[in-house]
Every structure is written in structure tokens, then in C-alpha cells.
PDB file of N, CA and C in Angstrom:
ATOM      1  N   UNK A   1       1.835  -6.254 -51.914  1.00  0.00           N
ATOM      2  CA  UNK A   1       2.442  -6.084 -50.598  1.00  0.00           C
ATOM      3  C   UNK A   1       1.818  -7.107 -49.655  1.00  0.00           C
ATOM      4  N   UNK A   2       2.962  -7.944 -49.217  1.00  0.00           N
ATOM      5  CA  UNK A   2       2.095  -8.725 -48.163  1.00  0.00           C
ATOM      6  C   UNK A   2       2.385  -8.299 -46.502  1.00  0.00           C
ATOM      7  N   UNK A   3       1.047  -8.396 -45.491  1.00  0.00           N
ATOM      8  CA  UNK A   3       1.048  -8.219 -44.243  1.00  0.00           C
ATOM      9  C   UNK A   3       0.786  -9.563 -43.616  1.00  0.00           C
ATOM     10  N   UNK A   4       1.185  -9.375 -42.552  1.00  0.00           N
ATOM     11  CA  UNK A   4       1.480 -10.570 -41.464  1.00  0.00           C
ATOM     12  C   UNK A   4       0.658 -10.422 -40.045  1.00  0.00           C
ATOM     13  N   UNK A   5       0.192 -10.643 -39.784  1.00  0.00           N
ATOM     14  CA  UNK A   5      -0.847 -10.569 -38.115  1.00  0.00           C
ATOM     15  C   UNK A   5      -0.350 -11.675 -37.346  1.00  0.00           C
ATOM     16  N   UNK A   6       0.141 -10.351 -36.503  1.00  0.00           N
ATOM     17  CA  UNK A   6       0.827 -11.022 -35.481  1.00  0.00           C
ATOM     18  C   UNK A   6       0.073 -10.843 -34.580  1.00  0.00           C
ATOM     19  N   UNK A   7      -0.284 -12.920 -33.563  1.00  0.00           N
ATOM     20  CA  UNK A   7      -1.575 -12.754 -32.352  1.00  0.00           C
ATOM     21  C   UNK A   7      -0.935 -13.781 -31.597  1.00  0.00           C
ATOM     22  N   UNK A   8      -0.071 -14.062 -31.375  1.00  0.00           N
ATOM     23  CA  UNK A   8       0.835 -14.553 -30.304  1.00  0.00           C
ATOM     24  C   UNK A   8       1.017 -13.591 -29.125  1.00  0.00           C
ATOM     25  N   UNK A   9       0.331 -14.581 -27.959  1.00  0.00           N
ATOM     26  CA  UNK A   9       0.368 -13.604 -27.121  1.00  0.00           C
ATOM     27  C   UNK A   9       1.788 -14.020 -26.179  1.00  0.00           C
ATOM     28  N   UNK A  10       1.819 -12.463 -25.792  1.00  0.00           N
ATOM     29  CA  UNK A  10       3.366 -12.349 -25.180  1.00  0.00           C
ATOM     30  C   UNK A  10       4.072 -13.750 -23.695  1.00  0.00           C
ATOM     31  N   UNK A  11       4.716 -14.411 -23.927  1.00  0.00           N
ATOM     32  CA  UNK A  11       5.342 -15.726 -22.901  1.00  0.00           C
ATOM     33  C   UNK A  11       5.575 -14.776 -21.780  1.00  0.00           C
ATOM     34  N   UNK A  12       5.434 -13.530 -21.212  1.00  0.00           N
ATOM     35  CA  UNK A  12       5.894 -13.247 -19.658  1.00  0.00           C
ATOM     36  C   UNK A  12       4.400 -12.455 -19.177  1.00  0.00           C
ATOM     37  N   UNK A  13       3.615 -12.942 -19.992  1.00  0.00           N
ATOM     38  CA  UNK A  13       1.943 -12.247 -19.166  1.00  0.00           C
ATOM     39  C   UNK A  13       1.836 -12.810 -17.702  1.00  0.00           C
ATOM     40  N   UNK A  14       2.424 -14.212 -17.967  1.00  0.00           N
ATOM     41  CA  UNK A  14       2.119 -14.496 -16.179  1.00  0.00           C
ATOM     42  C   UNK A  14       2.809 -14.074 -15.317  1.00  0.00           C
ATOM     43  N   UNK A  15       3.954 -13.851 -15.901  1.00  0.00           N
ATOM     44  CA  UNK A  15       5.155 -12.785 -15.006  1.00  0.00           C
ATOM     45  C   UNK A  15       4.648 -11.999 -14.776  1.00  0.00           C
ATOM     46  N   UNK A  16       3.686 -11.051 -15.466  1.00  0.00           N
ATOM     47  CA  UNK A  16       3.876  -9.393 -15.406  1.00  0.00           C
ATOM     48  C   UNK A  16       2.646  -9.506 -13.927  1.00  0.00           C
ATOM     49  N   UNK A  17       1.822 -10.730 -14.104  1.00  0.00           N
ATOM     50  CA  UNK A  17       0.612 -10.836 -13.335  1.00  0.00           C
ATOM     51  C   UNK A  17       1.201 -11.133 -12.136  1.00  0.00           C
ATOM     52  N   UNK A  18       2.112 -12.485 -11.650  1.00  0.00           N
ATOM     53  CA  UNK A  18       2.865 -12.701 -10.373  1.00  0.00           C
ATOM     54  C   UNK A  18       3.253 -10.887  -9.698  1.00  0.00           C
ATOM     55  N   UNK A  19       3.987 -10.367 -10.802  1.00  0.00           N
ATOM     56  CA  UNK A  19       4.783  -9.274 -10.086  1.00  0.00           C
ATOM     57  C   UNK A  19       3.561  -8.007  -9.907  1.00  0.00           C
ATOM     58  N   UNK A  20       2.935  -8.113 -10.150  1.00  0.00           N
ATOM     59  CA  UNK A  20       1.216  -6.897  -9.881  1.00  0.00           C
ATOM     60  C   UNK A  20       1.100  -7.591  -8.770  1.00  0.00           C
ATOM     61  N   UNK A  21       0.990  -8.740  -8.316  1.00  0.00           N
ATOM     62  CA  UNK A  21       0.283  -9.312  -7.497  1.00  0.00           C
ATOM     63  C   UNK A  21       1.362  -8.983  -6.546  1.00  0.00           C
ATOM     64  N   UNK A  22       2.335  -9.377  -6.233  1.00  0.00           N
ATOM     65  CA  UNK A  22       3.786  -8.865  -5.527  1.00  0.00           C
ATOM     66  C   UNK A  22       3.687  -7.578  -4.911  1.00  0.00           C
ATOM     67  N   UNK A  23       3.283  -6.668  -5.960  1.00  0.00           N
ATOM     68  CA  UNK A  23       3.619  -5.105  -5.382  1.00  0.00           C
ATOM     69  C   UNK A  23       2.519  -4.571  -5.230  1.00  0.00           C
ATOM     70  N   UNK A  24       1.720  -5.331  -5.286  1.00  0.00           N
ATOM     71  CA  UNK A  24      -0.015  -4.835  -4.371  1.00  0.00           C
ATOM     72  C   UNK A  24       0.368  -5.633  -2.971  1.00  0.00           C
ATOM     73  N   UNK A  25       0.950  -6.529  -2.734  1.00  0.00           N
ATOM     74  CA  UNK A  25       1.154  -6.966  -1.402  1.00  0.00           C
ATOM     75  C   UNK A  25       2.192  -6.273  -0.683  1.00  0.00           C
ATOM     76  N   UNK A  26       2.764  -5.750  -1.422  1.00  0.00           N
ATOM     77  CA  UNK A  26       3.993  -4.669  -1.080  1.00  0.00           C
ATOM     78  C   UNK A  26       3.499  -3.863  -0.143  1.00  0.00           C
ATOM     79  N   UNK A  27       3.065  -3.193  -0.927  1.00  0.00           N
ATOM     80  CA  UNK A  27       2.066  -1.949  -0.877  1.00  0.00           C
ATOM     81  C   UNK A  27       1.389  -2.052   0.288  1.00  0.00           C
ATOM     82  N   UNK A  28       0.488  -2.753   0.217  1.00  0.00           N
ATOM     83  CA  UNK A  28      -0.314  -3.204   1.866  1.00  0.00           C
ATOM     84  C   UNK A  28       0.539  -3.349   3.134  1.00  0.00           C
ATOM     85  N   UNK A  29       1.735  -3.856   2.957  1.00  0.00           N
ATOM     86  CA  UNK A  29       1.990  -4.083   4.232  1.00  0.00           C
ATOM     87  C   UNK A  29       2.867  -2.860   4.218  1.00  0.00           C
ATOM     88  N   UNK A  30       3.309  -1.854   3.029  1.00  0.00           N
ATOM     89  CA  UNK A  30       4.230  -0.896   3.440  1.00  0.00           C
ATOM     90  C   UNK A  30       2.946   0.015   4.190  1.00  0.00           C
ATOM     91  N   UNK A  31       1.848   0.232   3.678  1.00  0.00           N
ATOM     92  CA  UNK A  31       0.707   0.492   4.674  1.00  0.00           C
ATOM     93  C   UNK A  31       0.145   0.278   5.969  1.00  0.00           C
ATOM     94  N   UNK A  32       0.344  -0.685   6.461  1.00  0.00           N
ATOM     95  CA  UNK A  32      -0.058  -1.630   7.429  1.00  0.00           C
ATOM     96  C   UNK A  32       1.041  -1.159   8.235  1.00  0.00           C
ATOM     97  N   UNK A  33       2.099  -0.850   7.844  1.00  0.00           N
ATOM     98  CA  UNK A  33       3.437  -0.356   9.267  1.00  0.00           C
ATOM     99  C   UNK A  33       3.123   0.750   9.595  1.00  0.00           C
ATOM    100  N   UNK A  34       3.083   1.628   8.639  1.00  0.00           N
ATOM    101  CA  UNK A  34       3.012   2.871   8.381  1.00  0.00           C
ATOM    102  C   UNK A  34       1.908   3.421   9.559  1.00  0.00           C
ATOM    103  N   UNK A  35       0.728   2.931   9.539  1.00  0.00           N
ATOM    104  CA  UNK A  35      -0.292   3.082  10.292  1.00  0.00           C
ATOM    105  C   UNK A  35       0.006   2.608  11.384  1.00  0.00           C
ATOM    106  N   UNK A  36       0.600   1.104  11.524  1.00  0.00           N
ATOM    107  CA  UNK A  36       0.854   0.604  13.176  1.00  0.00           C
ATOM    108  C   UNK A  36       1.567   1.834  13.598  1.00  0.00           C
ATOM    109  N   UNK A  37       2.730   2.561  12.578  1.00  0.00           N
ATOM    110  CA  UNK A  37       3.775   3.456  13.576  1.00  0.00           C
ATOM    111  C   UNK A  37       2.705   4.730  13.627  1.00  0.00           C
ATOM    112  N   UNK A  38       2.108   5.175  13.192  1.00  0.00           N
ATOM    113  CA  UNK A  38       1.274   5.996  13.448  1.00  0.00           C
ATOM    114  C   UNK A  38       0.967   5.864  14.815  1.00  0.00           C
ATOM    115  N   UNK A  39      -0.128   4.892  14.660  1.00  0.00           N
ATOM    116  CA  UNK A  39      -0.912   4.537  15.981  1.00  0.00           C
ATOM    117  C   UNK A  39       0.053   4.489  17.550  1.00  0.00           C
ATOM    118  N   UNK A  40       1.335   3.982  16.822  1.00  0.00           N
ATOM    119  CA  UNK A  40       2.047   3.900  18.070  1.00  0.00           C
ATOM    120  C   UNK A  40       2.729   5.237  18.441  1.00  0.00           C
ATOM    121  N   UNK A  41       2.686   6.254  17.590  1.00  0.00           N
ATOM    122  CA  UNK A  41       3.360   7.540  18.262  1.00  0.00           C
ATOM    123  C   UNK A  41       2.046   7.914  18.760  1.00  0.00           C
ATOM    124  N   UNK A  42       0.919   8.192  18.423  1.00  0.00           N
ATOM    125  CA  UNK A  42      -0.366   8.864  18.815  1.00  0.00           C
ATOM    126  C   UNK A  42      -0.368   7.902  20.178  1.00  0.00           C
ATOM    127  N   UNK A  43      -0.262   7.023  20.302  1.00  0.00           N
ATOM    128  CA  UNK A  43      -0.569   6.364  21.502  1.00  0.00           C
ATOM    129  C   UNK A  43       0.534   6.611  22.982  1.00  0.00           C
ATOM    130  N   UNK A  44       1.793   7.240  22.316  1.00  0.00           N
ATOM    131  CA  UNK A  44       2.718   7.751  23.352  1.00  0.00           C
ATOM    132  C   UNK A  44       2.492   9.311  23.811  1.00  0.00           C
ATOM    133  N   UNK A  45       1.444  10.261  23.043  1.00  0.00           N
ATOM    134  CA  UNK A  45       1.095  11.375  23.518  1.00  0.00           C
ATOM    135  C   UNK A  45      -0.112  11.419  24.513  1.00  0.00           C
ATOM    136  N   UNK A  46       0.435  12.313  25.388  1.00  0.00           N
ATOM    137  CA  UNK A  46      -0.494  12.771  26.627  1.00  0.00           C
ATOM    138  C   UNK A  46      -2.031  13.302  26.357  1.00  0.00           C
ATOM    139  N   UNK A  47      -2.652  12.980  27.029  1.00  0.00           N
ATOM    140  CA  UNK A  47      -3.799  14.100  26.467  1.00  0.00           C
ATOM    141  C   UNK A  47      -3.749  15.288  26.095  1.00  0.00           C
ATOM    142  N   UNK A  48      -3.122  15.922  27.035  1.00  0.00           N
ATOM    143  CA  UNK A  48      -2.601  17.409  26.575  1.00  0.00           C
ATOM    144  C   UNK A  48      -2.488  17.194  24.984  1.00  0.00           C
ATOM    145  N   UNK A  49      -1.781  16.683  24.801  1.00  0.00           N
ATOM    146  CA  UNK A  49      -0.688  17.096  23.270  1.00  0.00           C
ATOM    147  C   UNK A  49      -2.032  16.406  22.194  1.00  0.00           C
ATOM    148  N   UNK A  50      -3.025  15.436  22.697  1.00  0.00           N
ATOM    149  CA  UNK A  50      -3.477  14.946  21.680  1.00  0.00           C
ATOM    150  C   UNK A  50      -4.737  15.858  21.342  1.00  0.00           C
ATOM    151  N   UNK A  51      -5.121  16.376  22.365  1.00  0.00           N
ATOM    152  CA  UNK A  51      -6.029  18.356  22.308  1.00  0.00           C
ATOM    153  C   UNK A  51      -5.449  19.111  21.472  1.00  0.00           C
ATOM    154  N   UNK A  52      -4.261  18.973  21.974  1.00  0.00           N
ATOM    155  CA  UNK A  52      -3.367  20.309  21.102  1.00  0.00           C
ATOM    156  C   UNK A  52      -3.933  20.237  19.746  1.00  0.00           C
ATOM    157  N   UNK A  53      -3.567  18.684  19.273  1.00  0.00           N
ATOM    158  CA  UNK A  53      -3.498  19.205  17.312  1.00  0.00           C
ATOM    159  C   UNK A  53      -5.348  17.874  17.779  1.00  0.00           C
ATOM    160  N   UNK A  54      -6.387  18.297  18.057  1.00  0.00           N
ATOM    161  CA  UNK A  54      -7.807  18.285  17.761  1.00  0.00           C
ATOM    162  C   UNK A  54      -7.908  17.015  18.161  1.00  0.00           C
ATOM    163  N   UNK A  55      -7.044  15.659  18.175  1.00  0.00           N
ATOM    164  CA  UNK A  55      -7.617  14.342  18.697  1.00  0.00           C
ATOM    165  C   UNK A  55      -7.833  13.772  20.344  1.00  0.00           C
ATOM    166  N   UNK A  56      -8.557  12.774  20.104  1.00  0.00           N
ATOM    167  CA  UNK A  56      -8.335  12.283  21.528  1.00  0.00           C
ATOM    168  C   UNK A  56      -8.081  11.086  21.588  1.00  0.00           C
ATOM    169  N   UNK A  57      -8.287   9.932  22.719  1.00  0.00           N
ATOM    170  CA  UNK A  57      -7.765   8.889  22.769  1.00  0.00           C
ATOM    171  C   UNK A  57      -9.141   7.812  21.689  1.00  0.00           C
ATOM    172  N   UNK A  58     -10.252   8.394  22.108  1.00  0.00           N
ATOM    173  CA  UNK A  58     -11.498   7.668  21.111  1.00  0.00           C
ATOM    174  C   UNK A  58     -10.706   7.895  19.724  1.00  0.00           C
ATOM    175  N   UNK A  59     -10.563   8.616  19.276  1.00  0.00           N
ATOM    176  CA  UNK A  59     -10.198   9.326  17.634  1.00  0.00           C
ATOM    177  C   UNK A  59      -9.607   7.488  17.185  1.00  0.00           C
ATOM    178  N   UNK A  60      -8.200   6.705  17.924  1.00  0.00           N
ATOM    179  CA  UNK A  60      -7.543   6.103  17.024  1.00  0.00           C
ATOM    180  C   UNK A  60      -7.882   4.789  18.249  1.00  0.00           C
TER     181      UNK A  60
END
């Protein structure tokens, strides 16, 4: 019986690496809004309201 070893490595490794690299940058900036819009609703509440649920204006 004969076997064969196969060690050719796969032609789209640099693809798979471009597109990791892609959707880690994704990722960050789908983060990066996410938080600006945060910051920007917390920043349209009154003091009152930011007592209410435990923060204040130091907090963010």
C-alpha cells in the first residue's frame, strides 16, 4: 500500500490573514462608535437622570 504526504501549504493563507486583519479593524471601529454614541447620550442627560441610574458627569 502506498501513502502520499501531503505538505503543501494552502495558496489563500495570506488571504485568510488580510481578512483577520480586516475584521479585527472592523471590530474596533464598530466599538469605537458604539462608545462615542454612548458617551454622547450620557452626555445629553441632566444630572438628575445621571444620579438616577448611579453616574455622574466625572464617571465618563
Amino acid at each position: 500500500m502506498a501513502t502520499i504526504a501531503l505538505t503543501a501549504q494552502a495558496p489563500f493563507k495570506a488571504a485568510g490573514s488580510l481578512f483577520s486583519f480586516v475584521g479585527t479593524a472592523v471590530a474596533a471601529v464598530v466599538a469605537w462608535n458604539e462608545k462615542r454614541n454612548d458617551l454622547r447620550v450620557l452626555s445629553s442627560l441632566s444630572d438628575a437622570q445621571l444620579d438616577d441610574i448611579g453616574l455622574s458627569r466625572g464617571d465618563f
